[in-house]
Protein backbone atom coordinates (compact mmCIF):
# COMPACT_ATOMS: atom_id res chain seq x y z
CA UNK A 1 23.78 147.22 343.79
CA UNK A 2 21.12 147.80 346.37
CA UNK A 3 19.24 151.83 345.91
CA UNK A 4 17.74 152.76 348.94
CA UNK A 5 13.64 154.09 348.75
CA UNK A 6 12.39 157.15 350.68
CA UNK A 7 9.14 156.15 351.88
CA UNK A 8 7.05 159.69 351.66
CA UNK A 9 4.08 160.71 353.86
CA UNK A 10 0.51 161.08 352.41
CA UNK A 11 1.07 164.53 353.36
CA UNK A 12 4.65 164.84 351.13
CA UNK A 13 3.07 163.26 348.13
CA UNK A 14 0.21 165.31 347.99
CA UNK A 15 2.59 168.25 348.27
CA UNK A 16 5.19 166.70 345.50
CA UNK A 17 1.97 165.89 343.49
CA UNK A 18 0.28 169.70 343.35
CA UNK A 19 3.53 171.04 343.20
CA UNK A 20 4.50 169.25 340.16
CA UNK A 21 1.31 170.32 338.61
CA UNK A 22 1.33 173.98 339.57
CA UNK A 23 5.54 174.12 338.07
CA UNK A 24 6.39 175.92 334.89
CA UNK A 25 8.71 173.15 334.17
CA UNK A 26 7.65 169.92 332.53
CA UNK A 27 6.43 167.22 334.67
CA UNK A 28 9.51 165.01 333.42
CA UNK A 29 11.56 168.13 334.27
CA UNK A 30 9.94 168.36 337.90
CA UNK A 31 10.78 164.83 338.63
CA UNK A 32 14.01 164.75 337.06
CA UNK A 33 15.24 167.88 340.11
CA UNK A 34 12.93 166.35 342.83
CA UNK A 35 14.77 162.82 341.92
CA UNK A 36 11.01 160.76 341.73
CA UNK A 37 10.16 158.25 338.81
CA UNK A 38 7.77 158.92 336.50
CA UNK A 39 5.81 155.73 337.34
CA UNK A 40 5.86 156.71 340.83
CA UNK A 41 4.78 160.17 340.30
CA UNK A 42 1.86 159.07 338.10
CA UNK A 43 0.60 156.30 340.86
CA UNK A 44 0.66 158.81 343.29
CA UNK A 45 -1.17 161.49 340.80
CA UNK A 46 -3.88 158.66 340.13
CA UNK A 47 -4.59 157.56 343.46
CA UNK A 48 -4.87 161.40 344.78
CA UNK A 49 -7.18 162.33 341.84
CA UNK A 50 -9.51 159.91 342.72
CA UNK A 51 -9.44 159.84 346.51
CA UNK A 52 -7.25 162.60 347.75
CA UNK A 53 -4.49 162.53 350.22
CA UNK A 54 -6.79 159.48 352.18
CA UNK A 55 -5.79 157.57 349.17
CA UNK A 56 -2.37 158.21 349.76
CA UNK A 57 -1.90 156.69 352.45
CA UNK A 58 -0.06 153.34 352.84
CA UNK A 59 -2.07 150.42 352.36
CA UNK A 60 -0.26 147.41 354.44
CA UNK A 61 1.84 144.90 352.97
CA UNK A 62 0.44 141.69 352.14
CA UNK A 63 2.95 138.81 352.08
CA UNK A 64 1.13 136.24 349.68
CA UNK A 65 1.76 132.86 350.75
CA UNK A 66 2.30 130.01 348.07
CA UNK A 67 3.52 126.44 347.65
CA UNK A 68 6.82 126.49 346.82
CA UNK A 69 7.80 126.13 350.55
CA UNK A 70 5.93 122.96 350.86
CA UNK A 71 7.47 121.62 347.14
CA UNK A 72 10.74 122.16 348.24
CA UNK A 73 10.64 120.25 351.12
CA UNK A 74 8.60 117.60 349.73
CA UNK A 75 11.78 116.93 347.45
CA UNK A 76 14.31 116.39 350.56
C-alpha cells in the first residue's frame, strides 16, 4: 500500500525541530504524537545545526540517468 508524505516548509521543520528539543517529552515521544520518523527528524536536526533553516530548504531533485534504457532496447 502506497503512504502518502507531507512535504514540510523550511519554516515547519525548523519549528518541529526546536520544538522537539525544547519538549519535556523524549524526542522518540515527540515524534511518536507529531507522527515524524526518527530518521527524518534527525536529517532535519543535522542539516539545521549546521546551516540553519537555509539548509532546510529543498534541494531539487536530480533524476540520475543510467544505461539500462539503452540495454533494454539493445536486446529487442
Amino acid at each position: 500500500m502506497h503512504e502518502s508524505y507531507i512535504r514540510y516548509s523550511a519554516e515547519e521543520k525548523e519549528t518541529i525541530v526546536l520544538s522537539v528539543k525544547r519538549s519535556e517529552l523524549s524526542i522518540v515521544q515527540a515524534l511518536k504524537c507529531l507522527g515524524i520518523p526518527r530518521l527524518t527528524f534527525y536529517n532535519w536536526y543535522q542539516k539545521y545545526a549546521t546551516g540553519g533553516v537555509n539548509a532546510l530548504r529543498e534541494t531539487p531533485y536530480r533524476r540520475q540517468t543510467t544505461r539500462v534504457g539503452a540495454g533494454i532496447i539493445s536486446l529487442r
